[in-house]
Protein backbone atom coordinates (compact mmCIF):
# COMPACT_ATOMS: atom_id res chain seq x y z
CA UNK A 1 149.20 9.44 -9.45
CA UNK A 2 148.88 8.22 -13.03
CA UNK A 3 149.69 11.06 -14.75
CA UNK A 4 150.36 11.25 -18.42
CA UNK A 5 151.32 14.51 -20.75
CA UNK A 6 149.37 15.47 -24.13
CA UNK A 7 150.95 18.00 -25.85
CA UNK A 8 152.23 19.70 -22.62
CA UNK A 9 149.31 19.29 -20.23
CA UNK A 10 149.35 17.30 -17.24
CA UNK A 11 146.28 14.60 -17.56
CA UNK A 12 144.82 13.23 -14.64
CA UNK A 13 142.96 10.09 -14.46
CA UNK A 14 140.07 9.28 -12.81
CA UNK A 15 141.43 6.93 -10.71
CA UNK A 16 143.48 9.52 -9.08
CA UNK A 17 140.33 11.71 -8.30
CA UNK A 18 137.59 9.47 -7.33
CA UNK A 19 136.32 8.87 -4.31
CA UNK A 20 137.32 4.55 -3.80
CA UNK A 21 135.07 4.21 -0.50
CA UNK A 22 131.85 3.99 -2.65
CA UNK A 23 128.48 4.08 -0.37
CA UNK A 24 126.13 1.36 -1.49
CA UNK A 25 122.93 1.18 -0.86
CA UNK A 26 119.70 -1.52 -1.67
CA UNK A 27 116.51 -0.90 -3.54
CA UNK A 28 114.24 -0.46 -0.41
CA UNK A 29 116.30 1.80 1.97
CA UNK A 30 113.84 4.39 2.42
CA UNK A 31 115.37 7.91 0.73
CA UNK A 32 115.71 9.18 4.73
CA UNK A 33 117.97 6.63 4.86
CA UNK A 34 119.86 7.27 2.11
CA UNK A 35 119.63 10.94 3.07
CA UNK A 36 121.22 10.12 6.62
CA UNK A 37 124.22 8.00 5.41
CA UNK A 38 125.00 10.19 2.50
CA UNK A 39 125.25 13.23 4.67
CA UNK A 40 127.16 11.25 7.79
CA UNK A 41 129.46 10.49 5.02
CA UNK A 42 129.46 14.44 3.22
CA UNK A 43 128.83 13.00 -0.27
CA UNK A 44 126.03 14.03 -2.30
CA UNK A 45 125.24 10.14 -4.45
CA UNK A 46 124.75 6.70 -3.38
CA UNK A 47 125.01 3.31 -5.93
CA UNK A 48 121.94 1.23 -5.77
CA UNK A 49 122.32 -2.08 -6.33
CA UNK A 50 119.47 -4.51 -6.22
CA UNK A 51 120.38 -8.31 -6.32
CA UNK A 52 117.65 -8.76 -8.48
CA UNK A 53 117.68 -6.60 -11.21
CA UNK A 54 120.78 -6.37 -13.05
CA UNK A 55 122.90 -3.67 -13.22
CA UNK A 56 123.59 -0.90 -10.71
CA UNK A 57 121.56 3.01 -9.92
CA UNK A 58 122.75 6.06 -8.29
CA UNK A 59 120.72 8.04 -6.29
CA UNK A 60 122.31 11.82 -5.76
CA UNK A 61 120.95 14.56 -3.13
CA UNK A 62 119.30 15.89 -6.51
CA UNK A 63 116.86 12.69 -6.45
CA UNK A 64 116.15 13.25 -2.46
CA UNK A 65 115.85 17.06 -3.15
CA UNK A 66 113.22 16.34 -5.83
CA UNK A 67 111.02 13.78 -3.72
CA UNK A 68 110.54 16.23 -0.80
CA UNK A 69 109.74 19.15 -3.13
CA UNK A 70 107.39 17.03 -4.64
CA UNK A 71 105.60 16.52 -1.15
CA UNK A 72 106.81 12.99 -0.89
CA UNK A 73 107.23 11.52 2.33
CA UNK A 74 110.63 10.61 2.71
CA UNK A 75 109.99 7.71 5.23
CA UNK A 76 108.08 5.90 2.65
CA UNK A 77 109.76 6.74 -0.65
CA UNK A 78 111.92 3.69 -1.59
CA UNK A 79 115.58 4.35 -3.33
CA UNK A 80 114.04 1.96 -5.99
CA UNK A 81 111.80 4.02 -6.68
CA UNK A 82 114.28 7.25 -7.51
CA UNK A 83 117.62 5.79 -8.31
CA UNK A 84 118.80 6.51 -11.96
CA UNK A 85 119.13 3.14 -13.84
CA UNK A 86 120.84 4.42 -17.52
CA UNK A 87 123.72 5.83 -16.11
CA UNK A 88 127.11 6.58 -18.27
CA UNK A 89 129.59 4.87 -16.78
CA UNK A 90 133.36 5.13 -16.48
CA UNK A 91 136.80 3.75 -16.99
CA UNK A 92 139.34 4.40 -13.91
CA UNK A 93 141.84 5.20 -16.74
CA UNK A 94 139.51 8.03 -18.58
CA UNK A 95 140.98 11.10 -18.36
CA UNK A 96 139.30 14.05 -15.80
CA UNK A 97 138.67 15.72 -19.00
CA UNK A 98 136.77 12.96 -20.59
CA UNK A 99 135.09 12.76 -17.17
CA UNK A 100 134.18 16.62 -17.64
CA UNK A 101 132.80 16.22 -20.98
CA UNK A 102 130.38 13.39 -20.03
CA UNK A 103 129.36 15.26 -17.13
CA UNK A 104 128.41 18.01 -19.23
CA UNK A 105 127.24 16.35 -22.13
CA UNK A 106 124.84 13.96 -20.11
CA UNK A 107 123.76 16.80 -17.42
CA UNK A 108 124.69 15.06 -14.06
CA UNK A 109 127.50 15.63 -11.69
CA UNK A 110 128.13 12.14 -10.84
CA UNK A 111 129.58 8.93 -12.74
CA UNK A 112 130.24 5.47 -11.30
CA UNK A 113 133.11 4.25 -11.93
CA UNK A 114 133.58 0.16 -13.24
CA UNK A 115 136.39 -1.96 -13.87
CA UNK A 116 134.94 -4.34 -15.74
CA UNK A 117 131.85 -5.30 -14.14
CA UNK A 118 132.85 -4.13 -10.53
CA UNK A 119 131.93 -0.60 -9.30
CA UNK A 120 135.35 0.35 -7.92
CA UNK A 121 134.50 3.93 -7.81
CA UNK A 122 132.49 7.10 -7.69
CA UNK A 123 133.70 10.65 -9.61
CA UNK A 124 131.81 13.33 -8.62
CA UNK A 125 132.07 17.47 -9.97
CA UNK A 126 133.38 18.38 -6.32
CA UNK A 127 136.29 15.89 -6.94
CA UNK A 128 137.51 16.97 -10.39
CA UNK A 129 137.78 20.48 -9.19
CA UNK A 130 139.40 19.30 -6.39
CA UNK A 131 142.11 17.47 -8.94
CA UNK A 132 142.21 20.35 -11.12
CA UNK A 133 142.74 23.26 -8.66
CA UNK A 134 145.48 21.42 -6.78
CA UNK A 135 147.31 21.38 -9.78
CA UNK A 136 149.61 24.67 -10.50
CA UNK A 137 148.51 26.92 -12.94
CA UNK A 138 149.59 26.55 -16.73
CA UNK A 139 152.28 29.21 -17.00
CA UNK A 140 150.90 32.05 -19.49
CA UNK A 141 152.53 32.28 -23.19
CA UNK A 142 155.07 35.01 -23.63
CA UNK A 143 153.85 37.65 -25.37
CA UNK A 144 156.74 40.11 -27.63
């Protein structure tokens, strides 16, 4: 792990936490599809990418969840047609706390990860808390 130390706390990066088998998906898999491989793989966003239109999209459960609620038929629904496009992306070498912060600044639970231009990851809520409660507990100050 790629651990550094600020002022005695242990930061993690978010290369050490993300999730590096990143599910990729087109713009006209219909959201059952995307629904189907996201849950045969147990993860809750997929990155659209569309070799036409620049830049990548995420589509999370949330998007699915919102479609059928809606009354939208998930066989013809497109992933174009729900992805998010103005996403915040992130470093592999941001901090999880950094990574927090975005999260909560932006409202989402989900941030793709580039090195450089290349999606190299995914960082979801699930795998910060997964970082941070595997880590021991900070010892409590002495009190006198």
């Amino acid at each position: 792990m790629h651990k550094r130390r600020r002022q005695g706390v242990l930061l993690v990066q978010i290369r050490d936490g993300m999730s590096h088998m990143v599910l990729t998906i087109g713009p006209a898999h219909t959201l059952r599809q995307a629904a189907r491989m996201m849950s045969a793989r147990r993860i809750g966003a997929a990155v659209v990418i569309d070799p036409e239109h620049a830049g990548v999209g995420i589509l999370t459960e949330r998007d699915i969840l919102d479609s059928v609620a809606a009354g939208e038929d998930p066989d013809a629904e497109l992933a174009a047609q729900h992805r998010t496009e103005d996403l915040t992306f992130a470093s592999p070498d941001w901090s999880l706390e950094q990574a927090a912060a975005a999260m909560v600044q932006g409202g989402f639970r989900h941030l793709v990860v580039l090195d450089g231009h290349e999606v190299t990851g995914l960082l979801s809520m699930r795998d910060i808390v997964r970082c941070w409660s595997s880590q021991p507990a900070a010892p409590e100050p002495m009190t006198t």
